[in-house]
N, C-alpha and C. Protein backbone atom coordinates (compact mmCIF):
# COMPACT_ATOMS: atom_id res chain seq x y z
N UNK A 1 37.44 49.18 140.18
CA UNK A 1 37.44 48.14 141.19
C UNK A 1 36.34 47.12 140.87
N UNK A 2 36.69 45.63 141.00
CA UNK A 2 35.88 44.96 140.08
C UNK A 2 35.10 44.52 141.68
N UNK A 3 33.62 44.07 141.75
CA UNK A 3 32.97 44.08 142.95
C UNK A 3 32.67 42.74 142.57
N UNK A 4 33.14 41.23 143.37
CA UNK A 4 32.67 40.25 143.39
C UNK A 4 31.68 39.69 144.38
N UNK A 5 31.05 39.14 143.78
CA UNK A 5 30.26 37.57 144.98
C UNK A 5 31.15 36.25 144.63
N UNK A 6 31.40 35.41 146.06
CA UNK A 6 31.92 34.51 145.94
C UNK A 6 30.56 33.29 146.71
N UNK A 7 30.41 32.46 145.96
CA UNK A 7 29.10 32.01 146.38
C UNK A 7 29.87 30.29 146.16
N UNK A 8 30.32 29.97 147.63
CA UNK A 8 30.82 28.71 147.71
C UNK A 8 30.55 27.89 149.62
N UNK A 9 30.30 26.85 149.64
CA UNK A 9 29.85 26.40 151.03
C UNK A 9 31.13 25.60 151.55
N UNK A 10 32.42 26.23 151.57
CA UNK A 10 33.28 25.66 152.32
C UNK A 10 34.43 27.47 152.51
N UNK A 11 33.66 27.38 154.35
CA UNK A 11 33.69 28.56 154.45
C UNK A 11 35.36 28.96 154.73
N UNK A 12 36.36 28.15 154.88
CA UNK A 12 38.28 27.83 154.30
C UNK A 12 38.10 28.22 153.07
N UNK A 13 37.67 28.10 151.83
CA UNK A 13 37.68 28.33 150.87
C UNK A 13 37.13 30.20 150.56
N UNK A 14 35.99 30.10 151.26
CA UNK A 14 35.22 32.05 150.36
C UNK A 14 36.27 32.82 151.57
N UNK A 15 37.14 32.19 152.84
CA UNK A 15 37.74 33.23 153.82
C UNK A 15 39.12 33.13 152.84
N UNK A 16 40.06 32.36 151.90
CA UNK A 16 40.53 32.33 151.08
C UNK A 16 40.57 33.50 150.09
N UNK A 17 39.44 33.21 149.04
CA UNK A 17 39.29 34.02 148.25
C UNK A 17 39.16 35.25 148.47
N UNK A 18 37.96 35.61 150.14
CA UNK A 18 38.12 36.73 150.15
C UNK A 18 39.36 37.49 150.13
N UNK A 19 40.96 37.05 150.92
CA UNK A 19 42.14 37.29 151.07
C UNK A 19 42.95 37.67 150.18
N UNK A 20 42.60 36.72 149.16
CA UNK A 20 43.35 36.94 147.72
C UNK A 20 42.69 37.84 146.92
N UNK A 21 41.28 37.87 146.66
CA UNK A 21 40.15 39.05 145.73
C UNK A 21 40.66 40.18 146.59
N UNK A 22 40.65 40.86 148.02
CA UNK A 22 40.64 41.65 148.59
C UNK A 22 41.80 42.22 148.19
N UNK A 23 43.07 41.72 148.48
CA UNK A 23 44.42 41.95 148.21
C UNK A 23 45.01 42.51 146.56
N UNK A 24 43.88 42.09 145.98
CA UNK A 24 43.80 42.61 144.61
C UNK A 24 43.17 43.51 144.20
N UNK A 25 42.57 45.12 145.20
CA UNK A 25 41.79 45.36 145.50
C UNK A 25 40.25 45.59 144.98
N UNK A 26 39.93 44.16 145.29
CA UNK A 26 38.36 44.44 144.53
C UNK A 26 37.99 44.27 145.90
N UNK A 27 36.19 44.59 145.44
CA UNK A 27 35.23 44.40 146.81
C UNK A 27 34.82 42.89 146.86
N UNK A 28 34.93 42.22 147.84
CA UNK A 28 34.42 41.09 147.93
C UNK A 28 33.06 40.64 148.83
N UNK A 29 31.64 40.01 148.54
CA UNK A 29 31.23 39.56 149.70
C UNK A 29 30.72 37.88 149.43
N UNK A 30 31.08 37.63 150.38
CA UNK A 30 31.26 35.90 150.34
C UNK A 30 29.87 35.59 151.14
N UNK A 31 29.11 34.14 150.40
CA UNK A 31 27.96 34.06 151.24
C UNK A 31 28.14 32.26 150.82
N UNK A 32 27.47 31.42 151.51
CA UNK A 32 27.93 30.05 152.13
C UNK A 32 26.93 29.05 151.45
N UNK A 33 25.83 29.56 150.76
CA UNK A 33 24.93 28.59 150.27
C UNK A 33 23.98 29.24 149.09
N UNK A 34 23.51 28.60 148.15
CA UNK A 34 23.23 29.02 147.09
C UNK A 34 21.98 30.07 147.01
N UNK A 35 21.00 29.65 148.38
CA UNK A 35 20.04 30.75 148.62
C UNK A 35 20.66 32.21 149.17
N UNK A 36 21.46 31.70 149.76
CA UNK A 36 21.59 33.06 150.55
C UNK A 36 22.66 33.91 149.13
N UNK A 37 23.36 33.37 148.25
CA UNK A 37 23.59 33.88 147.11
C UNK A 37 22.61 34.82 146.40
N UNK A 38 21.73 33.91 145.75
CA UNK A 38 20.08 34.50 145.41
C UNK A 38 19.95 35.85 145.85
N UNK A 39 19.88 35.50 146.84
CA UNK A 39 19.18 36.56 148.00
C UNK A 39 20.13 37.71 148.25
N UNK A 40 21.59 37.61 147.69
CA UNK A 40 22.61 38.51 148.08
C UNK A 40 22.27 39.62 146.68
N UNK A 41 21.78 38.93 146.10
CA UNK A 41 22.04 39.49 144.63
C UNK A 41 21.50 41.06 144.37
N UNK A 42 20.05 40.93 145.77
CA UNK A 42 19.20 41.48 145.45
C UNK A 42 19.70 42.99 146.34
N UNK A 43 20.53 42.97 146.75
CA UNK A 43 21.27 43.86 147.63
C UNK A 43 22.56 44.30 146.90
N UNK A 44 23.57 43.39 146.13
CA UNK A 44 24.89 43.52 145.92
C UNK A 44 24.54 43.40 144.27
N UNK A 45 25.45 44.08 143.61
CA UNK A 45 24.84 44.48 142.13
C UNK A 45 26.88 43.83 141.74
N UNK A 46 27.63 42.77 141.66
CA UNK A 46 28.75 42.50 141.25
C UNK A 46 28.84 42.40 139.94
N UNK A 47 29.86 42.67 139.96
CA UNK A 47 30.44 42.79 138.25
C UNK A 47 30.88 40.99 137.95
N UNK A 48 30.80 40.04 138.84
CA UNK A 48 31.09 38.96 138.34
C UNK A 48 30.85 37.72 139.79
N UNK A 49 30.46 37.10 139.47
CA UNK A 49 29.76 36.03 140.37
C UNK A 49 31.19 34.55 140.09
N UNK A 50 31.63 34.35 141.85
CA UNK A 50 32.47 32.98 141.47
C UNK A 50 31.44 32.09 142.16
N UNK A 51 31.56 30.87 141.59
CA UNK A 51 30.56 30.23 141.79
C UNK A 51 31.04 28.40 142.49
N UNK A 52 30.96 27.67 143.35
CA UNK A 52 31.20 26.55 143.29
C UNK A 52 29.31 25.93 142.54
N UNK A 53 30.23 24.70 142.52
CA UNK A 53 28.95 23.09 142.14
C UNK A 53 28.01 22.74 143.32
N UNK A 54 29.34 21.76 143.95
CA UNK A 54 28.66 20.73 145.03
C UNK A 54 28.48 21.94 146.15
N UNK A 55 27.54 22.27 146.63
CA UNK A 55 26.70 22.88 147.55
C UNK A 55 25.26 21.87 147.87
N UNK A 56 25.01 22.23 149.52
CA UNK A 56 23.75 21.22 149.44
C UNK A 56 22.85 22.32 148.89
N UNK A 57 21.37 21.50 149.41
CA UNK A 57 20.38 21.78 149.10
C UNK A 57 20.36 22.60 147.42
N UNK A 58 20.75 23.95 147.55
CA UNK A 58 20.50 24.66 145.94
C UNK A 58 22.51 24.54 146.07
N UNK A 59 22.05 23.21 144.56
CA UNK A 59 23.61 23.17 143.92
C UNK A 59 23.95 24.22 142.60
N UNK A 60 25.49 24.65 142.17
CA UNK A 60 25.43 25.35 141.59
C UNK A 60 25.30 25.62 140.16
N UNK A 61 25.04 24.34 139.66
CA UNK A 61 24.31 24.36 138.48
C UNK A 61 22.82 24.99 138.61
N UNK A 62 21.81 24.78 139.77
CA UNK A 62 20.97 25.45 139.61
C UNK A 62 20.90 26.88 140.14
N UNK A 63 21.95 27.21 141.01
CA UNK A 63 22.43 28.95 140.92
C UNK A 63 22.29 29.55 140.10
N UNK A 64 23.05 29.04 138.69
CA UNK A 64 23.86 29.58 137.62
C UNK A 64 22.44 29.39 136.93
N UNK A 65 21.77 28.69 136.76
CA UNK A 65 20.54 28.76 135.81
C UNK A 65 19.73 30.22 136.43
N UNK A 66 18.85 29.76 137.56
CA UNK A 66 18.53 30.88 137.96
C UNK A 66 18.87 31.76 138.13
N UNK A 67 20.42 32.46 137.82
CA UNK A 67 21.17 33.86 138.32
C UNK A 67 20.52 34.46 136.73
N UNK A 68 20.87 33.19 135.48
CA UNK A 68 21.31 33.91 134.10
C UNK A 68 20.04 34.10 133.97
N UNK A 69 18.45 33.62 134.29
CA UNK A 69 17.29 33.71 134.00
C UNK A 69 17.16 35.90 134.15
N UNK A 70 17.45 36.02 135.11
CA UNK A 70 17.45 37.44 135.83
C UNK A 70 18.12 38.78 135.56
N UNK A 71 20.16 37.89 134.91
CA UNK A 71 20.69 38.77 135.12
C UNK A 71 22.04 38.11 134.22
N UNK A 72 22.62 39.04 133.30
CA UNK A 72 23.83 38.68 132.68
C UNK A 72 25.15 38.90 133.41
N UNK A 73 25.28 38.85 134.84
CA UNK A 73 26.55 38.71 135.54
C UNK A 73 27.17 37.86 135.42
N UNK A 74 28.50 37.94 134.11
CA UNK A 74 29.42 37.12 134.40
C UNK A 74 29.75 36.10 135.55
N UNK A 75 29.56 34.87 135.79
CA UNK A 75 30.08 33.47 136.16
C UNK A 75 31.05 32.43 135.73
N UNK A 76 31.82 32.77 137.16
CA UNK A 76 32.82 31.99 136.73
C UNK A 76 32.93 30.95 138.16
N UNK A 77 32.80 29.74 137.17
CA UNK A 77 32.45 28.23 138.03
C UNK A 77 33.98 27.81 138.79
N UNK A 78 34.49 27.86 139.86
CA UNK A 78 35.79 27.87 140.25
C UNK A 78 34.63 26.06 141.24
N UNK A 79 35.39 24.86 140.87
CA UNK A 79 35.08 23.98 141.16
C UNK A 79 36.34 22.97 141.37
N UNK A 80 35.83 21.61 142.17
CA UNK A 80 36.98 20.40 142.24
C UNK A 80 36.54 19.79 140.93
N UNK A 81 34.94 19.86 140.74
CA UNK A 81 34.81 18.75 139.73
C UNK A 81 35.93 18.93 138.32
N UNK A 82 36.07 17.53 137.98
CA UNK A 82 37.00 17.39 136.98
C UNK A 82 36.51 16.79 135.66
N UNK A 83 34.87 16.98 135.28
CA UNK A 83 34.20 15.51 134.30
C UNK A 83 33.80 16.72 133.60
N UNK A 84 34.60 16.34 132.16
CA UNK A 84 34.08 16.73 131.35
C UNK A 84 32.24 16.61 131.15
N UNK A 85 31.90 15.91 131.25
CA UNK A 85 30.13 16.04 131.66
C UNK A 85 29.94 17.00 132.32
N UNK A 86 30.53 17.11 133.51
CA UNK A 86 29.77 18.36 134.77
C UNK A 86 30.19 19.69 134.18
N UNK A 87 31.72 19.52 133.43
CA UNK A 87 31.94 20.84 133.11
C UNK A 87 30.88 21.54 132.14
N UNK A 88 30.19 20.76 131.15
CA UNK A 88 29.79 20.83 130.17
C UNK A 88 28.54 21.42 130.47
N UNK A 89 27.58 20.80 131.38
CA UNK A 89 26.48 20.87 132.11
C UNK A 89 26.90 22.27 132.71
N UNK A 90 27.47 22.68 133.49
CA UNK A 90 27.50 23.73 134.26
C UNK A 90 27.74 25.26 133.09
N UNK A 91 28.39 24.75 132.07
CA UNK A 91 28.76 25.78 131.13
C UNK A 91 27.57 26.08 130.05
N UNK A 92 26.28 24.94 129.80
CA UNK A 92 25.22 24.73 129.07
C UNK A 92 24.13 25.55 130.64
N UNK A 93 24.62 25.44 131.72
CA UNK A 93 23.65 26.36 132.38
C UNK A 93 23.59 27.94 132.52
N UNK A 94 24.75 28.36 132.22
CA UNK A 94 25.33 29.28 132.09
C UNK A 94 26.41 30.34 132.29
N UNK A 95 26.99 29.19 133.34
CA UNK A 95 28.68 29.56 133.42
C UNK A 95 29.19 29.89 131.99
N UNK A 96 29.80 31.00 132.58
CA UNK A 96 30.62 31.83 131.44
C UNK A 96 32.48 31.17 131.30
N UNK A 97 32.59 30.45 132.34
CA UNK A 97 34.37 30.28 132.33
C UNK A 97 34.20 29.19 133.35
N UNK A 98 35.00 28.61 133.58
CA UNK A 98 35.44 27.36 134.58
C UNK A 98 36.87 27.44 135.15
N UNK A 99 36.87 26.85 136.21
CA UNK A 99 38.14 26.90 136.81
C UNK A 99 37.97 25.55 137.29
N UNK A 100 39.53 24.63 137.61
CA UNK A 100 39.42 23.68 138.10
C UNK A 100 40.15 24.15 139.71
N UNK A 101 39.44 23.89 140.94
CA UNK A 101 40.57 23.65 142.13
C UNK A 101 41.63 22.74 142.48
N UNK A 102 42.27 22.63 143.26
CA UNK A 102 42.95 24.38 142.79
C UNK A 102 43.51 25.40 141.95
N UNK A 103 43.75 26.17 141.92
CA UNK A 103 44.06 27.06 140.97
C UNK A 103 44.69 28.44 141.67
N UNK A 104 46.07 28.44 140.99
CA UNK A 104 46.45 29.74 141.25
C UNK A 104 46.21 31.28 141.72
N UNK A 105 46.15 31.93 142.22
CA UNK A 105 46.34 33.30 142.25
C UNK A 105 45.40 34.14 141.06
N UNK A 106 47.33 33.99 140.53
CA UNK A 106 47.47 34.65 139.55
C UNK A 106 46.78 34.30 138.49
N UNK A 107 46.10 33.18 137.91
CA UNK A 107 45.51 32.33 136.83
C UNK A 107 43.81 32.73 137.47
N UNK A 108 43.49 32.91 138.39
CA UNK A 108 42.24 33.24 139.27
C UNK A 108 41.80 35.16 139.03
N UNK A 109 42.68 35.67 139.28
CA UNK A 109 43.03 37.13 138.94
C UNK A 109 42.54 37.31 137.28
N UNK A 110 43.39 37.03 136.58
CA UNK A 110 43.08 36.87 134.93
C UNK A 110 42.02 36.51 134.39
N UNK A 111 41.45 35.24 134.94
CA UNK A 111 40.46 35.04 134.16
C UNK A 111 39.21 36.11 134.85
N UNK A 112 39.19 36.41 136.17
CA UNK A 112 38.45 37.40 136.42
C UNK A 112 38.56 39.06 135.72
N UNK A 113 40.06 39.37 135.49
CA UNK A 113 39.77 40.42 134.27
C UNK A 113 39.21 40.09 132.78
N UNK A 114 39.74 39.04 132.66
CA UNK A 114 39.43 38.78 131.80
C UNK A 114 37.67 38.87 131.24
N UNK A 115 37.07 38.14 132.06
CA UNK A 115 35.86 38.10 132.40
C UNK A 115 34.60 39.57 131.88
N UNK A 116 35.61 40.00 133.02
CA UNK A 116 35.22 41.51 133.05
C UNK A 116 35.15 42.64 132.41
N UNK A 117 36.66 42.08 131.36
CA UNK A 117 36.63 43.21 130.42
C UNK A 117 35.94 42.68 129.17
N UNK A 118 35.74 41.47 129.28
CA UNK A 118 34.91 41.05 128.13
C UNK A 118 33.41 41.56 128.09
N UNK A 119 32.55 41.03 129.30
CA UNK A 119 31.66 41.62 129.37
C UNK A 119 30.92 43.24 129.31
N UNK A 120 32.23 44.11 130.16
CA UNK A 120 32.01 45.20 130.23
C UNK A 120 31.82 45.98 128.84
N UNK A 121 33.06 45.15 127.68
CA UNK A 121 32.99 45.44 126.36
C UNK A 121 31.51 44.84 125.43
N UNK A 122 31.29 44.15 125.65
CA UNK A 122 30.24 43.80 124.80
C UNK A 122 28.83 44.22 125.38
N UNK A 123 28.48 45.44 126.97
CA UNK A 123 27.55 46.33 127.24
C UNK A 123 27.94 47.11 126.59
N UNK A 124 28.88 47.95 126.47
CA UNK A 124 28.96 48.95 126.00
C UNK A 124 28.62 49.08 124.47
N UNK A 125 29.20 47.78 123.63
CA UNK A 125 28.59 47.43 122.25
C UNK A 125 27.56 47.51 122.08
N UNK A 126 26.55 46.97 122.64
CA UNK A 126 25.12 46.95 122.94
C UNK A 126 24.30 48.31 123.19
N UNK A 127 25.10 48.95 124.18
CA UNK A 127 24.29 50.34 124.45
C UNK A 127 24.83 51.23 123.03
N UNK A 128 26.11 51.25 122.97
CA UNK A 128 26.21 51.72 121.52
C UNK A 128 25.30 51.71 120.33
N UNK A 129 24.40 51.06 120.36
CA UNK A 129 23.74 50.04 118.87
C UNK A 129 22.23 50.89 119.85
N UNK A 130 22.11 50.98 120.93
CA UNK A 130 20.53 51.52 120.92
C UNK A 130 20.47 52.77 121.05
């Protein structure tokens, strides 16, 4: 069961995801602003972080910097923005994958295994080797 954070400030959107992540049965917990993300982290140990941009105060380019400073949890940037610049920027901070909104289900599902089994494979490579 893959255990997500959905860390987005349009609370139609993380009551969304939770519906669809849930229904797929992973664990979901959804939190509304980039601190209280932070701050979730330190409680909730997820196998993969979705992430929006435009959030006030802490936006999610600087989430994603400060998450990867701490912690190699897969991020995946599920955003409206469409600029190749922002994508670029957000993926140089340390988003692992991008999504444009909207986006499917099923295309949302995948890249989150996807995600997952990538990462999960290349710990295990790692612990292998020490």
């Amino acid at each position: 069961m893959h255990r997500v954070l959905v860390i987005d400030d349009d609370p139609a959107m993380t009551d969304l995801l939770r519906i669809i992540l849930s229904s797929n049965q992973m664990e979901v917990v959804v939190v509304n602003d980039g601190q209280t993300g932070l701050d979730k982290l330190k409680k909730f140990t997820p196998n993969i972080i979705i992430l929006d941009l435009l959030m006030p105060e802490l936006d999610g380019w600087k989430v994603c910097r400060k998450i990867k400073q701490i912690n190699q949890i897969p991020i995946l940037v599920l955003s409206a923005v469409d600029s190749p610049a922002m994508i670029a920027e957000a993926l140089d901070a340390g988003a692992d994958d991008y999504l444009i909104k909207p986006v499917t289900s099923t295309s949302l599902i995948a890249h989150i295994n996807s995600l997952v089994k990538r990462t999960t494979g290349e710990l295990r490579l790692i612990n292998s080797r020490t």
